[in-house]
C-alpha atoms as a PDB file:
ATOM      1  CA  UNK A   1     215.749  37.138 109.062  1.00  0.00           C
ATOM      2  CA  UNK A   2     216.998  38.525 105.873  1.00  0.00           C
ATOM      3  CA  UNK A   3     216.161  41.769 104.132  1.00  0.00           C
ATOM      4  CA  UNK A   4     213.436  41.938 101.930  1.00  0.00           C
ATOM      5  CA  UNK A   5     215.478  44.345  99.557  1.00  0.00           C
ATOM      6  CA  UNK A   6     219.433  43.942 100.268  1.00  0.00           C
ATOM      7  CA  UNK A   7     218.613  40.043 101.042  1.00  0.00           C
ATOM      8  CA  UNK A   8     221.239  40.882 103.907  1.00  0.00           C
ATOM      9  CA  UNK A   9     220.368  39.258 107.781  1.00  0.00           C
ATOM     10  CA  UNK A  10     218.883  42.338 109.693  1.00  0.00           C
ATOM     11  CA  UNK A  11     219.192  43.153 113.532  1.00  0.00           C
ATOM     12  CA  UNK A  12     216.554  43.407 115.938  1.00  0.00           C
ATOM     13  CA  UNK A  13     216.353  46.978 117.558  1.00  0.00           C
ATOM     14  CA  UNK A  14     214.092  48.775 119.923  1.00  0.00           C
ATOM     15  CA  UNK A  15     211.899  51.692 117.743  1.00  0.00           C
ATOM     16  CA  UNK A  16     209.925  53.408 119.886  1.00  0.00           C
ATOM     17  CA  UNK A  17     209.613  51.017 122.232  1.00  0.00           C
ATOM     18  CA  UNK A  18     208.738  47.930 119.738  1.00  0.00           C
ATOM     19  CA  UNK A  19     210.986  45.370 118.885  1.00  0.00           C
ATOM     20  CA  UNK A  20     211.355  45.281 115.295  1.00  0.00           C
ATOM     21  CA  UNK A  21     214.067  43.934 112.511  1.00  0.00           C
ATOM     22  CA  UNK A  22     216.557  46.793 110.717  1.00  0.00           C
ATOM     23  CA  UNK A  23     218.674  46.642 107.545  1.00  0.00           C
ATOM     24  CA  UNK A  24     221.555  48.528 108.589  1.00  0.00           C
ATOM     25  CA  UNK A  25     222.178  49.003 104.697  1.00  0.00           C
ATOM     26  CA  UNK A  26     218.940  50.315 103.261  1.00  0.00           C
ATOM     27  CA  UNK A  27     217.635  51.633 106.558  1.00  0.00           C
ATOM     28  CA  UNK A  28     214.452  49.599 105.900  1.00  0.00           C
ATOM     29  CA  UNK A  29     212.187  48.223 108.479  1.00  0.00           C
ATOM     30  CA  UNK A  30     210.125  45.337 108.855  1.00  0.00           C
ATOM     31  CA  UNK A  31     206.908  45.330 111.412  1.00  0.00           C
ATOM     32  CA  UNK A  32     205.301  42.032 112.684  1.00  0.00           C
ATOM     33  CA  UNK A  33     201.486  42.453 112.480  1.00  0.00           C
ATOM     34  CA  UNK A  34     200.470  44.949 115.187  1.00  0.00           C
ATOM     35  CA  UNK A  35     204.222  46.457 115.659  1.00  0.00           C
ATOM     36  CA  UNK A  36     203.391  49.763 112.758  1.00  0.00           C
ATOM     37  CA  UNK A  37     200.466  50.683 115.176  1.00  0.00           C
ATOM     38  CA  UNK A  38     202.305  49.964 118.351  1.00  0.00           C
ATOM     39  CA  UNK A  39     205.351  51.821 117.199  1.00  0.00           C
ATOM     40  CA  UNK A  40     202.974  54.915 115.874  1.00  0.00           C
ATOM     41  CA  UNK A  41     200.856  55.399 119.209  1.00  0.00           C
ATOM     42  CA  UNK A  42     204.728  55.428 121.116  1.00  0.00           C
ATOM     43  CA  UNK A  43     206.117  57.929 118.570  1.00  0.00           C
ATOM     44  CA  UNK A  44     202.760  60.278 119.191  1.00  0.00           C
ATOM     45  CA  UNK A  45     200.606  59.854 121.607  1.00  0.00           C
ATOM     46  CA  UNK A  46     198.347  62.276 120.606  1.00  0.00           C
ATOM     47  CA  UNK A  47     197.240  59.632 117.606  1.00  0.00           C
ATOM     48  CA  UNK A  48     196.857  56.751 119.448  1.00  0.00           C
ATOM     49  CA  UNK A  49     192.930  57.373 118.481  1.00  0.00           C
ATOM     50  CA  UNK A  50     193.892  57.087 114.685  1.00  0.00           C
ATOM     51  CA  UNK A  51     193.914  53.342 114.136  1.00  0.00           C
ATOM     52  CA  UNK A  52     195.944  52.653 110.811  1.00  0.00           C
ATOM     53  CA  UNK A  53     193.810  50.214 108.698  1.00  0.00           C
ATOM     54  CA  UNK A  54     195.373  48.915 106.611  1.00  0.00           C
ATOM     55  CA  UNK A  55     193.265  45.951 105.846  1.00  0.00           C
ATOM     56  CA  UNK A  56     189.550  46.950 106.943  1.00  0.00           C
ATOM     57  CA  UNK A  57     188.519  48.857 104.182  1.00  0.00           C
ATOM     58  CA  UNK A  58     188.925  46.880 100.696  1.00  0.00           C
ATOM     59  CA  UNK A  59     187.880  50.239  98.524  1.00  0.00           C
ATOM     60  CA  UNK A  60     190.527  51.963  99.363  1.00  0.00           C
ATOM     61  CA  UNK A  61     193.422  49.379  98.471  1.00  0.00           C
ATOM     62  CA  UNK A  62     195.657  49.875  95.679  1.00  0.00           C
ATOM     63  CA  UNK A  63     197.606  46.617  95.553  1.00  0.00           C
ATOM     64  CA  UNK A  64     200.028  45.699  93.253  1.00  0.00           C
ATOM     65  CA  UNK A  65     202.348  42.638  93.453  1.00  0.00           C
ATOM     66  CA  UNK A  66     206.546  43.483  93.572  1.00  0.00           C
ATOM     67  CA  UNK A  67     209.370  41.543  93.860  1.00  0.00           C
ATOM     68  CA  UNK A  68     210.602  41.484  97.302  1.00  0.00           C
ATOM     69  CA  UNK A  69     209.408  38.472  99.793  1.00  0.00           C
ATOM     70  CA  UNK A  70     208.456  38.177 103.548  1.00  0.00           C
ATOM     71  CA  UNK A  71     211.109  37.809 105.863  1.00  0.00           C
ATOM     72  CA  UNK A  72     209.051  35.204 107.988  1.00  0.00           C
ATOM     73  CA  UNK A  73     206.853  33.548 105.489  1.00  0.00           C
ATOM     74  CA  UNK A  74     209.293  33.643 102.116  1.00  0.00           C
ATOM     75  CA  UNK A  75     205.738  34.885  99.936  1.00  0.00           C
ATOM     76  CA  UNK A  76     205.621  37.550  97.791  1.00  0.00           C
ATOM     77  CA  UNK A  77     205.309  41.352  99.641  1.00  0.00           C
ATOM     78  CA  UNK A  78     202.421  43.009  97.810  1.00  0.00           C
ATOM     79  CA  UNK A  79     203.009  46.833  97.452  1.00  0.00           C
ATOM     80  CA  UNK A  80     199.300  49.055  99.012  1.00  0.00           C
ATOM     81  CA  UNK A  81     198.742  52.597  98.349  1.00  0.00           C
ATOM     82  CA  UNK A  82     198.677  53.958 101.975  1.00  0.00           C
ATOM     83  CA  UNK A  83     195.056  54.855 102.103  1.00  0.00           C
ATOM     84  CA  UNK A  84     194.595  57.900 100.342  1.00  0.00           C
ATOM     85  CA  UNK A  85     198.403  58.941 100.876  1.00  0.00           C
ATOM     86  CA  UNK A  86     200.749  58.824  98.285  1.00  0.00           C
ATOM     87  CA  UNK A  87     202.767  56.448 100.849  1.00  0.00           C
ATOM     88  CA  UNK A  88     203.032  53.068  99.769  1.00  0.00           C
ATOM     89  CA  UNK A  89     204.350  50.177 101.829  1.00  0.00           C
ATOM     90  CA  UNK A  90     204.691  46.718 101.164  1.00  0.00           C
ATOM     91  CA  UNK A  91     202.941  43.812 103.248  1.00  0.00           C
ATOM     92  CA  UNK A  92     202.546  40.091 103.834  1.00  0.00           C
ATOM     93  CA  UNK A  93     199.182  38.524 102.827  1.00  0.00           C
ATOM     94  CA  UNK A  94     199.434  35.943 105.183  1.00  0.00           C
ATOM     95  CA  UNK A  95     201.231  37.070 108.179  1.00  0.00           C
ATOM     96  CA  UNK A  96     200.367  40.691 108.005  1.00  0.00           C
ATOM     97  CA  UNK A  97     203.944  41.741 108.334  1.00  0.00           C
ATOM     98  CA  UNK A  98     204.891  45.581 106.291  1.00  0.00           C
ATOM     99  CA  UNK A  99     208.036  46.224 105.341  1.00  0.00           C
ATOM    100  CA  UNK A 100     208.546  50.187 105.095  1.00  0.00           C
ATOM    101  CA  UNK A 101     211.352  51.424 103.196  1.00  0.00           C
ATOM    102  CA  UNK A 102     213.844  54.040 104.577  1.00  0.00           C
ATOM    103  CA  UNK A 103     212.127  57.688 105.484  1.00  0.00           C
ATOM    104  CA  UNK A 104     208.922  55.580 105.419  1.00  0.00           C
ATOM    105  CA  UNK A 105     207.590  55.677 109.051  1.00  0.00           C
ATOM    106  CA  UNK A 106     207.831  59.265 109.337  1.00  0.00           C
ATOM    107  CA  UNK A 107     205.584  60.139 106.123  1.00  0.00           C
ATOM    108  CA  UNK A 108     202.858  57.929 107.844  1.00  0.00           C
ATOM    109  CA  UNK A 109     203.027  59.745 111.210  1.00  0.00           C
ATOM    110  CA  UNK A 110     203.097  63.003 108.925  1.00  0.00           C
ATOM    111  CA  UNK A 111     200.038  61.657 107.250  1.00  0.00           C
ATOM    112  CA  UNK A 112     198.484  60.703 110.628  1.00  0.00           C
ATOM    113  CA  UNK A 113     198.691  63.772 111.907  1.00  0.00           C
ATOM    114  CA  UNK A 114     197.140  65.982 109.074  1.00  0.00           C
ATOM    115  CA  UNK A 115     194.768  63.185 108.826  1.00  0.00           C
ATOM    116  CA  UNK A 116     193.407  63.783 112.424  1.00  0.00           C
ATOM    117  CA  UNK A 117     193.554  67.326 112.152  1.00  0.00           C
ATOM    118  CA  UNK A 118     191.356  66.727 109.274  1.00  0.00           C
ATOM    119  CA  UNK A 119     188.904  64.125 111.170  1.00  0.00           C
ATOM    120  CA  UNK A 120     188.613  66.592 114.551  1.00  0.00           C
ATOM    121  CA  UNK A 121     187.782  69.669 112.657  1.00  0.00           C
ATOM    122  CA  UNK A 122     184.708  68.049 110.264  1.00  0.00           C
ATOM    123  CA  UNK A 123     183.913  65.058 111.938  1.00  0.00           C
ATOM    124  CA  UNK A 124     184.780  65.812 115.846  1.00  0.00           C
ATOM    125  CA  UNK A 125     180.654  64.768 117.105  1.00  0.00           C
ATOM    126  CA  UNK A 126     181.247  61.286 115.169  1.00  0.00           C
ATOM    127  CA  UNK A 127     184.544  60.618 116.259  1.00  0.00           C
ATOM    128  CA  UNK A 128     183.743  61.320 119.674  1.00  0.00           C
ATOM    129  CA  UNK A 129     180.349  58.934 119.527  1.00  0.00           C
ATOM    130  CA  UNK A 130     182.290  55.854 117.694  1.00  0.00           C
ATOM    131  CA  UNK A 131     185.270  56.473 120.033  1.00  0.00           C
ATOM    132  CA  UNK A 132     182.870  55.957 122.949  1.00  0.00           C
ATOM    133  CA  UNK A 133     181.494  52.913 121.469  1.00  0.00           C
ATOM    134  CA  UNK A 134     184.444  51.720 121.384  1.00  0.00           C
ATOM    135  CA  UNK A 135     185.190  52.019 124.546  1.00  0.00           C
ATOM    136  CA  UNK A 136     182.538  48.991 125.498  1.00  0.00           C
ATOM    137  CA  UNK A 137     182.684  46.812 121.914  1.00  0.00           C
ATOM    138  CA  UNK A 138     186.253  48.112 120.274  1.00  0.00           C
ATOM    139  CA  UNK A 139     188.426  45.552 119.082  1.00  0.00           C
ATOM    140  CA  UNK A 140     191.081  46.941 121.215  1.00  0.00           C
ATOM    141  CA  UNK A 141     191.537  46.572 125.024  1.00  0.00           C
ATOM    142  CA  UNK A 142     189.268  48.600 127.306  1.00  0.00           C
ATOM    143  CA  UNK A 143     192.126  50.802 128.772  1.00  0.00           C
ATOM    144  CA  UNK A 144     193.268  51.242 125.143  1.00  0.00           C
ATOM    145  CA  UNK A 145     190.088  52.060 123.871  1.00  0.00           C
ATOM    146  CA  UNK A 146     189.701  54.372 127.037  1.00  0.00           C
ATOM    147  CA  UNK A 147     192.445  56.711 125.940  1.00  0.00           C
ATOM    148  CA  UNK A 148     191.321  56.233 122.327  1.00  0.00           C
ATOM    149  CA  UNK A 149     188.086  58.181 123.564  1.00  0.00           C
ATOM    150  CA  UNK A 150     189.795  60.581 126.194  1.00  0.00           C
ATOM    151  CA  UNK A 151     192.146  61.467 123.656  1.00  0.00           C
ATOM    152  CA  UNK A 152     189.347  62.730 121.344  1.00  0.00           C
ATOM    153  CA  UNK A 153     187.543  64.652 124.231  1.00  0.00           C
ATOM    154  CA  UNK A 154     191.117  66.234 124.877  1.00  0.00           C
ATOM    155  CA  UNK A 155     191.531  67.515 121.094  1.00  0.00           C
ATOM    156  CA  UNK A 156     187.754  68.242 120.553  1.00  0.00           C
ATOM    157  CA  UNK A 157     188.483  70.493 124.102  1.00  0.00           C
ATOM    158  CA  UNK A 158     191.371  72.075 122.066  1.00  0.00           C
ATOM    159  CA  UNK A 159     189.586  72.804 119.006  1.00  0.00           C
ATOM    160  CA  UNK A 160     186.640  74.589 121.121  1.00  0.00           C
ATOM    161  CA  UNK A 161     189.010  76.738 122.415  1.00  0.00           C
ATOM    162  CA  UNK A 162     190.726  77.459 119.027  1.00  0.00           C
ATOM    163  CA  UNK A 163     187.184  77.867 117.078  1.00  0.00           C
ATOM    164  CA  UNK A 164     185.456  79.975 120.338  1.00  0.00           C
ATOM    165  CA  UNK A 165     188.487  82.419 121.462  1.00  0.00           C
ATOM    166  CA  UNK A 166     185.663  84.793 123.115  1.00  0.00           C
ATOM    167  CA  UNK A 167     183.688  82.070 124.768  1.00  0.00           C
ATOM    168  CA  UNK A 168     187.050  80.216 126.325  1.00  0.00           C
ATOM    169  CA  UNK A 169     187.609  83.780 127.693  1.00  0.00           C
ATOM    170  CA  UNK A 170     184.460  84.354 129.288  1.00  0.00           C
ATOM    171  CA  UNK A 171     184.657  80.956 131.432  1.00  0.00           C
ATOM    172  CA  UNK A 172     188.390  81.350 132.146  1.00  0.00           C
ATOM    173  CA  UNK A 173     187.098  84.816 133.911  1.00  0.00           C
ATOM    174  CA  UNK A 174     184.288  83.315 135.854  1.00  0.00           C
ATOM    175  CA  UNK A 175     184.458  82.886 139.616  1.00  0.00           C
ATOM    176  CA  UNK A 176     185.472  79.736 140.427  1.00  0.00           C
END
């Protein structure tokens, strides 16, 4: 499989815990559909709840067509705004493959992160209910969707303690 960008054969390699192709001279890195989110829950648990959707919500796509191809499918890449990042990553149309260029992956994590900081501390109640949802009609496993929802409880437990120093002293003093 050849580089999108040098055009130079690439090497498979483990990252975080995925299989995934390398260019050892541009440092870029090419995900098979599924791998990003795979890769992302390894690197941090703690956002395994955060899905990265790339594709389910059309208004938020910025797409623009460049000229690098798919590894796997020879089509053109098309370049999408990363949600409402300033990231932008290049994927396949048709086999759902993204290509990240070098230093890439860790602004999406970055992202991720202050993104679910963002979604505990306004929208903790809803997250919690669609979470648990999930859990029975997610699109996702029901052990994945499982952890999706304990993870959730386990942040929304940290925030009460954060937000409600006085109360979380109270009950830590109580007879047990």
């Amino acid at each position: 499989m050849k580089c999108p960008l040098c055009k130079i054969e690439m090497k498979k390699v483990v990252f975080y815990g995925v299989e995934i192709d390398y260019c050892s001279q541009c440092l870029g890195l090419w995900f098979e559909k599924d791998e990003l989110s795979q890769a992302k829950d390894e690197k941090d648990k703690d956002l395994s709840w955060l899905d990265i959707d790339l594709w389910q919500d059309k208004t938020k796509f910025k797409i623009s067509q460049i000229q690098k191809y798919c590894p796997v499918c020879s089509t053109p890449l098309y370049s999408v705004k990363y949600n409402d990042s300033k990231i932008k990553v290049d994927v396949c149309n048709l086999c759902q493959g993204i290509w990240l260029d070098r230093g890439e992956f860790k602004k999406i994590v970055d992202y991720l992160k202050e993104k679910g900081k963002e979604e505990i501390l306004k929208n903790y109640f809803k997250n919690l209910v669609k979470q648990g949802m999930e859990v029975f009609t997610g699109p996702e496993t029901f052990r994945s969707e499982l952890s999706d929802f304990l993870m959730v409880l386990k942040l929304l437990n940290y925030k009460f303690i954060a937000q409600h120093l006085t109360i979380s002293k109270i009950i830590l003093e109580l007879p047990k």
